[in-house]
N, C-alpha and C. Protein backbone atom coordinates (compact mmCIF):
# COMPACT_ATOMS: atom_id res chain seq x y z
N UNK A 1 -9.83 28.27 16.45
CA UNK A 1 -10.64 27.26 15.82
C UNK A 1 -9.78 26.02 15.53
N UNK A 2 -10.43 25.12 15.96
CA UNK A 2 -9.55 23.43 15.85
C UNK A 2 -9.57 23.06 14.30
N UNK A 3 -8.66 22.86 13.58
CA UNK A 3 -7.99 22.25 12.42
C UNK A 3 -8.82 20.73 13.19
N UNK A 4 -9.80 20.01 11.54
CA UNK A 4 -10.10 18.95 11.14
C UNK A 4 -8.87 18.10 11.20
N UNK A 5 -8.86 16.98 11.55
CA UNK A 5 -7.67 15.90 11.43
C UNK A 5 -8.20 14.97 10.10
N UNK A 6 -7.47 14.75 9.22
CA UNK A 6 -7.98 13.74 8.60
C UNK A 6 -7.08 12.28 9.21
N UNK A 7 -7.67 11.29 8.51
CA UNK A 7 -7.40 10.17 9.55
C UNK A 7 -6.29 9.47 8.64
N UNK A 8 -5.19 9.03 8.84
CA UNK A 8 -4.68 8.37 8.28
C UNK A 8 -4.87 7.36 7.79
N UNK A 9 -4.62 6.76 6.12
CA UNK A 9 -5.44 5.69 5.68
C UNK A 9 -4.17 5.53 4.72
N UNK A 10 -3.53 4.32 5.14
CA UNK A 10 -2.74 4.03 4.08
C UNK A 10 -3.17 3.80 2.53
N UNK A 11 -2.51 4.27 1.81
CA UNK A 11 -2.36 4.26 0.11
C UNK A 11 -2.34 3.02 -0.70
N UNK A 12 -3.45 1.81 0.00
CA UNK A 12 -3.59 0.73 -0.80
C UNK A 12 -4.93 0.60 -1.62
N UNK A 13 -5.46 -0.71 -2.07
CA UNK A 13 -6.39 -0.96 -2.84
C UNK A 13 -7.85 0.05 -1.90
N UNK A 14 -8.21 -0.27 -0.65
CA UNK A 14 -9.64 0.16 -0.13
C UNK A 14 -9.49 1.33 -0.17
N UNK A 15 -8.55 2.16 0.02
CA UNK A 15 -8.52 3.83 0.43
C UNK A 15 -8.71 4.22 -1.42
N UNK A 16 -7.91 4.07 -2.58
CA UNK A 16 -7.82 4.40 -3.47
C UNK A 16 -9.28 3.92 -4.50
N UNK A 17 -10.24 2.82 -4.06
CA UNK A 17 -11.20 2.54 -4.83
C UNK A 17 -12.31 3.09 -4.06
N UNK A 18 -12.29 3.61 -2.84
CA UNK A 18 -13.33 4.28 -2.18
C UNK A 18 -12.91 5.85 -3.17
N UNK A 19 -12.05 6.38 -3.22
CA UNK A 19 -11.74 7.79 -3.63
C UNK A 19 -12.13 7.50 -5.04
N UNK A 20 -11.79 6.34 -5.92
CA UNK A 20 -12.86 6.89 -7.34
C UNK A 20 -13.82 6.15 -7.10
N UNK A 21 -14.53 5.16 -6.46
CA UNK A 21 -16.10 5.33 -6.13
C UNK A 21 -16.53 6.80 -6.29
N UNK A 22 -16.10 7.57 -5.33
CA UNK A 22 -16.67 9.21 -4.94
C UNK A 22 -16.44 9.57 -5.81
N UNK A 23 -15.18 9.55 -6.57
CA UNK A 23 -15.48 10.95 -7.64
C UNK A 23 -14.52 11.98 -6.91
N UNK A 24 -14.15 11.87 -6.16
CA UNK A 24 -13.18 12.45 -5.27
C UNK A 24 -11.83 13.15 -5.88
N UNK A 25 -12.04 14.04 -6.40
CA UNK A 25 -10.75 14.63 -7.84
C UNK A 25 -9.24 15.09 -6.26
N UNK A 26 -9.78 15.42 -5.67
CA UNK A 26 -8.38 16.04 -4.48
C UNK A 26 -8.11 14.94 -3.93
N UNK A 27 -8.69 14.10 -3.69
CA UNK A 27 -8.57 12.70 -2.67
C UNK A 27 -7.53 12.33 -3.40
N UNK A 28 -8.35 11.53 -4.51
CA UNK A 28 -7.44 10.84 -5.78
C UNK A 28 -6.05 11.71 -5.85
N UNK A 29 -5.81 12.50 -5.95
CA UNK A 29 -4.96 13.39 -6.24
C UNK A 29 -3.72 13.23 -5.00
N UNK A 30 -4.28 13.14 -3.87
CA UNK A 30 -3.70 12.73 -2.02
C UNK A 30 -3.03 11.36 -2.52
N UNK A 31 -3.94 10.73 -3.04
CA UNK A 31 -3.41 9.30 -2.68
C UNK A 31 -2.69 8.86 -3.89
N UNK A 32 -2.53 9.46 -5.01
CA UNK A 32 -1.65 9.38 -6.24
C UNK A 32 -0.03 9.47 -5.33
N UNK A 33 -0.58 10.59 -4.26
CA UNK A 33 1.31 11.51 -4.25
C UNK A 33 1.45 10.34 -2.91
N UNK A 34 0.64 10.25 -2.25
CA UNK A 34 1.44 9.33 -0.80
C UNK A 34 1.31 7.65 -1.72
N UNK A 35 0.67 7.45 -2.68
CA UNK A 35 0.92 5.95 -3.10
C UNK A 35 2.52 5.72 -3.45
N UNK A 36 2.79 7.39 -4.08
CA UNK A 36 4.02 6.87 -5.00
C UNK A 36 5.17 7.03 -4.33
N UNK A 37 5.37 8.38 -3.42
CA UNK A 37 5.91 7.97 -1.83
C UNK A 37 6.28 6.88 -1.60
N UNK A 38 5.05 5.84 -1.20
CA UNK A 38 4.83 4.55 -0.47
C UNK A 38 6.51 3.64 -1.54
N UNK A 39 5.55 4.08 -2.39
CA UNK A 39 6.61 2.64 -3.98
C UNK A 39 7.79 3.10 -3.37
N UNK A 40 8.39 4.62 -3.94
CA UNK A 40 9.70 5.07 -3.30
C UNK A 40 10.69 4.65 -2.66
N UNK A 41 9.65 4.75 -1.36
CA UNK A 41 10.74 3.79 -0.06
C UNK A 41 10.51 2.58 0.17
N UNK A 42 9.52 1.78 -0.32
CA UNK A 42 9.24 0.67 0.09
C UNK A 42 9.87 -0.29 -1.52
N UNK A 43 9.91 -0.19 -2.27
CA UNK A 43 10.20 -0.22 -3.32
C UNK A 43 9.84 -1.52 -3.85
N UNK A 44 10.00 -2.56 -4.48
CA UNK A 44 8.96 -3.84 -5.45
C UNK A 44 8.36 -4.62 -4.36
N UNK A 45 7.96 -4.17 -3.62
CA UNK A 45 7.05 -5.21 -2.49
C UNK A 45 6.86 -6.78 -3.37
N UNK A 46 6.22 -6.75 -4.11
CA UNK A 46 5.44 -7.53 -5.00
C UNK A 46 6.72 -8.75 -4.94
N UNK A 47 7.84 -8.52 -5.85
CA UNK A 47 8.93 -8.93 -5.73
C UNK A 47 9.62 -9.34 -4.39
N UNK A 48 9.21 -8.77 -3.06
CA UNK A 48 10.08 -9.08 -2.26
C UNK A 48 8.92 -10.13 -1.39
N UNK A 49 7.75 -10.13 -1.94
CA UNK A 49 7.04 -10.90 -1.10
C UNK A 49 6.97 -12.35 -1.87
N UNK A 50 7.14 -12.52 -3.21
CA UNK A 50 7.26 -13.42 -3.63
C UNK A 50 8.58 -14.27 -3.66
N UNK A 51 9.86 -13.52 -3.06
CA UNK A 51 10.97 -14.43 -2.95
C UNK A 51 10.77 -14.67 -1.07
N UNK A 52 10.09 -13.99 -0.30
CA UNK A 52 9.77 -14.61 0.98
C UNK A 52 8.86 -15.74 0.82
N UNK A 53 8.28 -16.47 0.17
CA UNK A 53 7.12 -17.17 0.04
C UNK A 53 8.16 -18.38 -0.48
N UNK A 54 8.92 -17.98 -1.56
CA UNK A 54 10.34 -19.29 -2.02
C UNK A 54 10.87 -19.50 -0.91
N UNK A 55 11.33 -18.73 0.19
CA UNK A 55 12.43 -19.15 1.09
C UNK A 55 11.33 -19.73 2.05
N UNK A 56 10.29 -19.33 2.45
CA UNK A 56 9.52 -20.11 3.01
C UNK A 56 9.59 -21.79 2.97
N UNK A 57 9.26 -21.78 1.63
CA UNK A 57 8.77 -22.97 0.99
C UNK A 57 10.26 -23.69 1.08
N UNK A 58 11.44 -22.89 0.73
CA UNK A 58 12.51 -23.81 1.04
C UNK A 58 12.58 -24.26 2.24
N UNK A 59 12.77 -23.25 3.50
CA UNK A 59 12.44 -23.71 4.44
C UNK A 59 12.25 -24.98 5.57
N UNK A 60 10.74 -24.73 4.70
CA UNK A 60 9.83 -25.96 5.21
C UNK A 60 10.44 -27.27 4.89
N UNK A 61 10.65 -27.17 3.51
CA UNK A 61 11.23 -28.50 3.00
C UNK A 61 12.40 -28.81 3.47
N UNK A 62 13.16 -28.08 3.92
CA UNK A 62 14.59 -28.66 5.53
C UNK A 62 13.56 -29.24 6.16
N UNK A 63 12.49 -28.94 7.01
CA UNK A 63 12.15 -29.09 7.92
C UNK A 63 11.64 -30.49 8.06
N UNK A 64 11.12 -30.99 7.04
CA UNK A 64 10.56 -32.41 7.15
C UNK A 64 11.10 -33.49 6.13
């Protein structure tokens, strides 16, 4: 008998507000452990996207 695949859905805002839309207690529970995973190795995104956006902006301002 063929094992269901579930589909891979990364651990951001749509996957995690569809799972408490549902009510989804195991889902929620999936995407608690691969969100925090995610933080782990990827670690202050938030932070690293906001000093790419400065160097951007420095950047540009060489540029013209």
């Amino acid at each position: 008998m063929a094992q269901k695949e579930t589909p891979s859905v990364p651990p951001y805002g749509p996957a995690i507000h569809q799972a408490i839309a549902k009510g989804d207690l195991a889902e929620m529970k999936r995407l608690a452990v691969t969100a925090e995973q995610h933080l782990q190795q990827s670690g202050d995104v938030s932070s690293a996207l906001e000093f790419l956006k400065i160097e951007i902006a420095r950047l540009e301002r060489k540029q013209h």
